[in-house]
PDB file of N, CA and C in Angstrom:
ATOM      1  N   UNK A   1       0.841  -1.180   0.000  1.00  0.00           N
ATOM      2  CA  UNK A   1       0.000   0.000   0.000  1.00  0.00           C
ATOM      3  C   UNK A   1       0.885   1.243   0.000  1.00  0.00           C
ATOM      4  N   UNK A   2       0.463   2.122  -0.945  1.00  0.00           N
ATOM      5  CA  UNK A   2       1.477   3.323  -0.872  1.00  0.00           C
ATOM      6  C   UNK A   2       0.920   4.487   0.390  1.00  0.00           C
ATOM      7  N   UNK A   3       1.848   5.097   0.551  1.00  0.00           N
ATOM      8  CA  UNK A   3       1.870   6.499   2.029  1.00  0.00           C
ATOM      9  C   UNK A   3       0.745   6.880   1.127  1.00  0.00           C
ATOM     10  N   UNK A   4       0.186   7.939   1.880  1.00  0.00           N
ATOM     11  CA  UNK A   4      -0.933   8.805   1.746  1.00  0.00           C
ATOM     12  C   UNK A   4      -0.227   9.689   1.540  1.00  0.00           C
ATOM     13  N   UNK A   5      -0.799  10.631   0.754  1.00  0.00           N
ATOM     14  CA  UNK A   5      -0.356  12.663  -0.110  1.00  0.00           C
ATOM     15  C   UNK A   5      -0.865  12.848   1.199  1.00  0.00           C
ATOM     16  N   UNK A   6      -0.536  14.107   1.660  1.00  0.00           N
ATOM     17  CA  UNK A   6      -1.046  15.032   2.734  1.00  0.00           C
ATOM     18  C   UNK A   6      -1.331  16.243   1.654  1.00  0.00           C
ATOM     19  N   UNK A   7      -0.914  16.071   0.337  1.00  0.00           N
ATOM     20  CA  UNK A   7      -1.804  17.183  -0.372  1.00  0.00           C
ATOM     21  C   UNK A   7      -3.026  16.853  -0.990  1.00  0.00           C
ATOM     22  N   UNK A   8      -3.178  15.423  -0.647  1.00  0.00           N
ATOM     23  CA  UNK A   8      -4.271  15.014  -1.995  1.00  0.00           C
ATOM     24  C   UNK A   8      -5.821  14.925  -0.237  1.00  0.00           C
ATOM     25  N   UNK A   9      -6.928  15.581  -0.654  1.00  0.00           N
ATOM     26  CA  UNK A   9      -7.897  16.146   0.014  1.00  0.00           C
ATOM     27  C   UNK A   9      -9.361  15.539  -0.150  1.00  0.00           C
ATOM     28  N   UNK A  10      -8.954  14.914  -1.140  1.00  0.00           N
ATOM     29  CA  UNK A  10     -10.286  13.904  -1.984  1.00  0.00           C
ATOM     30  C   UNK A  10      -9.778  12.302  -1.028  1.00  0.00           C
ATOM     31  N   UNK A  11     -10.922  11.251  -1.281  1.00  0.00           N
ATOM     32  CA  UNK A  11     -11.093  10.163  -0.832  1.00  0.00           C
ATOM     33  C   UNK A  11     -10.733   9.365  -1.887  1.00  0.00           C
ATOM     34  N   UNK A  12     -10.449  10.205  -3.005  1.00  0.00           N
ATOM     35  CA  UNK A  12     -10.537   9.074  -4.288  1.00  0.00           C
ATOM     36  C   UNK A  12      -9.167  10.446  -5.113  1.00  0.00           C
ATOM     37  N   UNK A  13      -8.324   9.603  -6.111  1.00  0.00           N
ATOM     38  CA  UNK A  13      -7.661  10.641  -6.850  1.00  0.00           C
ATOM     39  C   UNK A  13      -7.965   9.722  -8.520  1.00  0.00           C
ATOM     40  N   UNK A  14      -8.086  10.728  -8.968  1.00  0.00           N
ATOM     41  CA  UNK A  14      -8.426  10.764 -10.791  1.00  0.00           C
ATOM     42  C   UNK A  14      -6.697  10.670 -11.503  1.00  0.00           C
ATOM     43  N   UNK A  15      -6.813   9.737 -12.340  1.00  0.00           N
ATOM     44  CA  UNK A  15      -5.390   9.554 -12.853  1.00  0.00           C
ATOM     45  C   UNK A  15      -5.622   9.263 -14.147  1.00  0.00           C
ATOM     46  N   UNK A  16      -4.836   9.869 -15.338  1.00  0.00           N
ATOM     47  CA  UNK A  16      -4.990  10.149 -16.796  1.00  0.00           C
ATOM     48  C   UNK A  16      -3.514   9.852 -17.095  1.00  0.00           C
ATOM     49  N   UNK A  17      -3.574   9.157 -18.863  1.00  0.00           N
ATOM     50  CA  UNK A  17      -2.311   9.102 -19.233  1.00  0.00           C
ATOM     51  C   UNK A  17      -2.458   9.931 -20.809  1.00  0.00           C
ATOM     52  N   UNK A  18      -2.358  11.057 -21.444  1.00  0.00           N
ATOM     53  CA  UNK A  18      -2.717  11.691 -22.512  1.00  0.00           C
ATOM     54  C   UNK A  18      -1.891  11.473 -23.519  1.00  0.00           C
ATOM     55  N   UNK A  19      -2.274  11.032 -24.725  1.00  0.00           N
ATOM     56  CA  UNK A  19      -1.674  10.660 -25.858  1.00  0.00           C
ATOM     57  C   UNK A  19      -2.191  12.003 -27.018  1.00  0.00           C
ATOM     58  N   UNK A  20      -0.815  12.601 -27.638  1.00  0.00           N
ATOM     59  CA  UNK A  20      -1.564  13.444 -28.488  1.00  0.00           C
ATOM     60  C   UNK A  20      -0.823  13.025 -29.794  1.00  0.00           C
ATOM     61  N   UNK A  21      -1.709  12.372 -30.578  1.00  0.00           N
ATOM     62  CA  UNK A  21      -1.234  12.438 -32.367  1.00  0.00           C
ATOM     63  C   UNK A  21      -1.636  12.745 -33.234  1.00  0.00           C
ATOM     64  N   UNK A  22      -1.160  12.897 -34.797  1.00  0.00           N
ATOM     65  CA  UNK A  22      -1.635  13.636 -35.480  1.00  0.00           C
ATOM     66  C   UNK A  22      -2.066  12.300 -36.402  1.00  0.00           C
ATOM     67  N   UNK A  23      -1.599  10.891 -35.959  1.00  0.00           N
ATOM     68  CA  UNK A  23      -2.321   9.725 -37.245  1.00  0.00           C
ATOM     69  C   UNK A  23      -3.500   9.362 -36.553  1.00  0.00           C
ATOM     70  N   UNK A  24      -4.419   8.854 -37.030  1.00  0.00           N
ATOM     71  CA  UNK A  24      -5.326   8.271 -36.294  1.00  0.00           C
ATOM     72  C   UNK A  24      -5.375   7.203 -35.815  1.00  0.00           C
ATOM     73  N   UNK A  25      -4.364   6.476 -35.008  1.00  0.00           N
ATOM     74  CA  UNK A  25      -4.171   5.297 -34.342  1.00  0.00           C
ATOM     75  C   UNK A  25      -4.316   4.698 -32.957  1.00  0.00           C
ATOM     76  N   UNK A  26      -6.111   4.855 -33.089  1.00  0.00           N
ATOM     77  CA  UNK A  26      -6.630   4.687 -31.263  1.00  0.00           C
ATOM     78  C   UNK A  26      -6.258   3.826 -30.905  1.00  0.00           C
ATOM     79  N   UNK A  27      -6.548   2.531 -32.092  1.00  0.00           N
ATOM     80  CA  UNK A  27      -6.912   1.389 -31.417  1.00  0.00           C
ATOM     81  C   UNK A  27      -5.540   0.758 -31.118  1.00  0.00           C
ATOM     82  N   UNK A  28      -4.419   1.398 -31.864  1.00  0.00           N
ATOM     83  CA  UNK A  28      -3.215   0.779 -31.860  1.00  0.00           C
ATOM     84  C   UNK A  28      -2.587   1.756 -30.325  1.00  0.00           C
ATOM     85  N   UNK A  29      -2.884   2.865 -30.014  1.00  0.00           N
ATOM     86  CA  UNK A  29      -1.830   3.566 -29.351  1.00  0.00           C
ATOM     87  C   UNK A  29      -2.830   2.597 -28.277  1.00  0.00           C
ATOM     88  N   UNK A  30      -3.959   1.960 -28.206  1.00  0.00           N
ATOM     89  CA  UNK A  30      -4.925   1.727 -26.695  1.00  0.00           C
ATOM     90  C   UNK A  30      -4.048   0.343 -26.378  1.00  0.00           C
ATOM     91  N   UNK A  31      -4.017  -0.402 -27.284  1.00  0.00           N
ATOM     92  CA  UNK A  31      -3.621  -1.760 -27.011  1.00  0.00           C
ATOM     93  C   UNK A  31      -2.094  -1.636 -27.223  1.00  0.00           C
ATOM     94  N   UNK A  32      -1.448  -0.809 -27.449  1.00  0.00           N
ATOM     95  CA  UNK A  32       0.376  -0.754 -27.023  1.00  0.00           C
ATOM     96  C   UNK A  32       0.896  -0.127 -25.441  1.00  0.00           C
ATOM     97  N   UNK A  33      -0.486   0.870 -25.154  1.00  0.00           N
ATOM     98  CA  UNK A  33      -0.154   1.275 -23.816  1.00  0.00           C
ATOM     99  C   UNK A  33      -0.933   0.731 -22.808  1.00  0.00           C
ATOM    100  N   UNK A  34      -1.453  -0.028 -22.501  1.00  0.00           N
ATOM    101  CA  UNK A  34      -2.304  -0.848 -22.073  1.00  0.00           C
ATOM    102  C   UNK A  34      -1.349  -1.443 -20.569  1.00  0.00           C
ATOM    103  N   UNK A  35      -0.362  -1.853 -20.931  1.00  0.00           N
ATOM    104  CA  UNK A  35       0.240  -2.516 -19.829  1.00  0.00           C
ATOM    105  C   UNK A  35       0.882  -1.275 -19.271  1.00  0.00           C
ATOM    106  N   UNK A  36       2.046  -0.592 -20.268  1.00  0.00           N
ATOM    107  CA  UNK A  36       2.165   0.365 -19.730  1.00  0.00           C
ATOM    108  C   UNK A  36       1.176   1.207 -18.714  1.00  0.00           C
ATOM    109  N   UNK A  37       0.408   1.805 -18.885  1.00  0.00           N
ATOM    110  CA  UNK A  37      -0.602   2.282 -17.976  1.00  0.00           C
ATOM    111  C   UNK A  37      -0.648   1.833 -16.562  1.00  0.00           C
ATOM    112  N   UNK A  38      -0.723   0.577 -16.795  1.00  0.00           N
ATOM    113  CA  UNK A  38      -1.453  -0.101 -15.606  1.00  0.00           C
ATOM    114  C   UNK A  38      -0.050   0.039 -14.616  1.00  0.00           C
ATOM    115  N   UNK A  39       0.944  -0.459 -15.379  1.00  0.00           N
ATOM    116  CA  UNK A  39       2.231  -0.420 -14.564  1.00  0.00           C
ATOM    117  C   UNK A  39       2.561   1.143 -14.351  1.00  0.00           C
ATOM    118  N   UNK A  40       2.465   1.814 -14.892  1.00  0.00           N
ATOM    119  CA  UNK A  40       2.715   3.090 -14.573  1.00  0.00           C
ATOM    120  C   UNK A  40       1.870   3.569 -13.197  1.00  0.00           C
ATOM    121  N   UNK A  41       0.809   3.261 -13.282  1.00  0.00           N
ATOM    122  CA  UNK A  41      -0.124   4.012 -12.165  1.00  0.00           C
ATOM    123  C   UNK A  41       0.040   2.921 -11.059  1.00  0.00           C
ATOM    124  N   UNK A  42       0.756   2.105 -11.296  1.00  0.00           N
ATOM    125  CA  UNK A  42       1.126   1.020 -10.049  1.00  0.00           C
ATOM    126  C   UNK A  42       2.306   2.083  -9.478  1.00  0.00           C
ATOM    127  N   UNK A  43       3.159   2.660 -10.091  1.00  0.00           N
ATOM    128  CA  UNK A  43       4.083   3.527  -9.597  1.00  0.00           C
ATOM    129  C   UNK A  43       4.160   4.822 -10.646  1.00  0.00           C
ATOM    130  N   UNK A  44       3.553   5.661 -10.052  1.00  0.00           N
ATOM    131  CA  UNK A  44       3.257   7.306 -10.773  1.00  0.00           C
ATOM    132  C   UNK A  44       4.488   7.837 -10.842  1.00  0.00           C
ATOM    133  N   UNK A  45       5.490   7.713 -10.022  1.00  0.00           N
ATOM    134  CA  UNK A  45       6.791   8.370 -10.367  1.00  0.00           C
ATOM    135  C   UNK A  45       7.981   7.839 -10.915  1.00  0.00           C
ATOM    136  N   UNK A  46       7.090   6.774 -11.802  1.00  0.00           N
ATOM    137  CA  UNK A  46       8.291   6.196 -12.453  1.00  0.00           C
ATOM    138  C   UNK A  46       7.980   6.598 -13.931  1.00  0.00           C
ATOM    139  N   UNK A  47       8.822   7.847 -13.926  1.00  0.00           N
ATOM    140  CA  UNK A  47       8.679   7.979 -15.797  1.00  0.00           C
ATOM    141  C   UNK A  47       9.420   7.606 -16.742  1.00  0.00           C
ATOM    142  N   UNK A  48      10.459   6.912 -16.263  1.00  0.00           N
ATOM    143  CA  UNK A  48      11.547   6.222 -17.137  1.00  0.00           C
ATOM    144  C   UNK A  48      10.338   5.659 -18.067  1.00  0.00           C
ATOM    145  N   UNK A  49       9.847   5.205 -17.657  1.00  0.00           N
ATOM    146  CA  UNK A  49       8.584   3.606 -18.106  1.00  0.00           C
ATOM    147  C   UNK A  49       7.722   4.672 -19.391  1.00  0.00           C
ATOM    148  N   UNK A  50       7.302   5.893 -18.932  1.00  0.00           N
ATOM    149  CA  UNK A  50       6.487   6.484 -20.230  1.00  0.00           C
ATOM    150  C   UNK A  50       7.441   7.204 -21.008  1.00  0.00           C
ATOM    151  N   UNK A  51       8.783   7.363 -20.960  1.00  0.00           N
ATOM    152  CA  UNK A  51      10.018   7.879 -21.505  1.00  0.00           C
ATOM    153  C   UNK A  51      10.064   6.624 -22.807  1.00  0.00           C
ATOM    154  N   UNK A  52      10.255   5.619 -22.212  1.00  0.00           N
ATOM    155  CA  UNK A  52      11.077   4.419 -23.024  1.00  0.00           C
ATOM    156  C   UNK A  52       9.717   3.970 -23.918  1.00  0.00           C
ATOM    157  N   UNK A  53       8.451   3.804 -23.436  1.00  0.00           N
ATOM    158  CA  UNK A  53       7.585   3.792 -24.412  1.00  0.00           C
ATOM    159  C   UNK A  53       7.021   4.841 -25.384  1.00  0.00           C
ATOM    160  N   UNK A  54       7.238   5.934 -24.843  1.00  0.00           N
ATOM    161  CA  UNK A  54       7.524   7.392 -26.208  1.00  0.00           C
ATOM    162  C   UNK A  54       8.222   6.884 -27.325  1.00  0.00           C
ATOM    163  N   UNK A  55       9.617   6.369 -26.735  1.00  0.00           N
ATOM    164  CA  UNK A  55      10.845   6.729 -27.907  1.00  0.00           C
ATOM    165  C   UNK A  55      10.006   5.215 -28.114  1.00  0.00           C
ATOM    166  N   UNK A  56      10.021   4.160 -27.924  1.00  0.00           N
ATOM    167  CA  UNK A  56       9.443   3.196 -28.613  1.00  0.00           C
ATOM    168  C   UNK A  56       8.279   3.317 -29.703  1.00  0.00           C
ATOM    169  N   UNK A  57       7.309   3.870 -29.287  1.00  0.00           N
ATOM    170  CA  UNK A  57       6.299   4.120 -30.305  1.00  0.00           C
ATOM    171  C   UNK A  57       6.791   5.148 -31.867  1.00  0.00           C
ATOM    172  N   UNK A  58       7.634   5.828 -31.306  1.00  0.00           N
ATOM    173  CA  UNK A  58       8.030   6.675 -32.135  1.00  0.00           C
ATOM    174  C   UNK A  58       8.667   6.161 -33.458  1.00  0.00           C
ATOM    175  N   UNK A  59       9.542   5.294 -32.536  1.00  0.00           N
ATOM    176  CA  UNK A  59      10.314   4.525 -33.750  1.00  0.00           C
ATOM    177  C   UNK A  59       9.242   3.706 -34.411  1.00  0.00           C
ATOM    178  N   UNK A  60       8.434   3.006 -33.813  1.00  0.00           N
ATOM    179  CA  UNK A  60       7.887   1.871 -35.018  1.00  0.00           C
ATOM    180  C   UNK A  60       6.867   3.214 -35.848  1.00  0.00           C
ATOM    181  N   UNK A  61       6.086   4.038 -35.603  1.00  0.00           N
ATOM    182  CA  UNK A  61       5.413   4.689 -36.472  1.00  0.00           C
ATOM    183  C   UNK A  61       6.264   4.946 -37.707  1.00  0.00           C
ATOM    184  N   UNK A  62       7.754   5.823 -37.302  1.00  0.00           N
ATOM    185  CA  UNK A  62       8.687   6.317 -38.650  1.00  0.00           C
ATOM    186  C   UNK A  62       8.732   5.293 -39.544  1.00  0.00           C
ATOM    187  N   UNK A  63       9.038   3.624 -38.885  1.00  0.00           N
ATOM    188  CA  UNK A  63       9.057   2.821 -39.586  1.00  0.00           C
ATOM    189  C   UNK A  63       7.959   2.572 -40.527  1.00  0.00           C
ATOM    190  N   UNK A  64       6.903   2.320 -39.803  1.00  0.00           N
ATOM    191  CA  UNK A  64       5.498   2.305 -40.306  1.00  0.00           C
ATOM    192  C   UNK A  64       5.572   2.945 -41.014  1.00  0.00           C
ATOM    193  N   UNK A  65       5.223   4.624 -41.186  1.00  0.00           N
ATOM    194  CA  UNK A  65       4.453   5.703 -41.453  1.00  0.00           C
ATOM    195  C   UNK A  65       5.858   6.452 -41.937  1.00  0.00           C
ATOM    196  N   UNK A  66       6.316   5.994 -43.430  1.00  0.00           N
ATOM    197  CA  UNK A  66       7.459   6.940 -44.029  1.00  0.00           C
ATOM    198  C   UNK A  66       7.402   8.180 -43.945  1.00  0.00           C
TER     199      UNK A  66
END
């Protein structure tokens, strides 16, 4: 169980991961970040984890998407 925020004031906290692109690839960016996510919000301050899946996605689109 993680410590409690002494800033967070709510009983419940709202947690978002925002993807912004310009291809239209929901269904692909939903089911590539999928684990990511889950592991991420298992530990919020680990951004190495949404760092390394950036540069990951990035590369296969260039590949993809000449």
């Amino acid at each position: 169980m993680k410590a409690q925020n002494n800033e967070i004031t709510r009983s419940y906290m709202q947690k978002a991961l925002a993807v912004v692109s310009s291809l239209p690839l929901f269904g692909y960016l939903k089911l590539r970040l999928a684990n990511t996510t889950k592991a991420f919000f298992a530990d919020y301050s680990n951004y190495t984890l949404v760092n390394a899946i950036y540069e990951e996605l990035n590369k296969d689109i260039i590949q993809a998407w000449p």
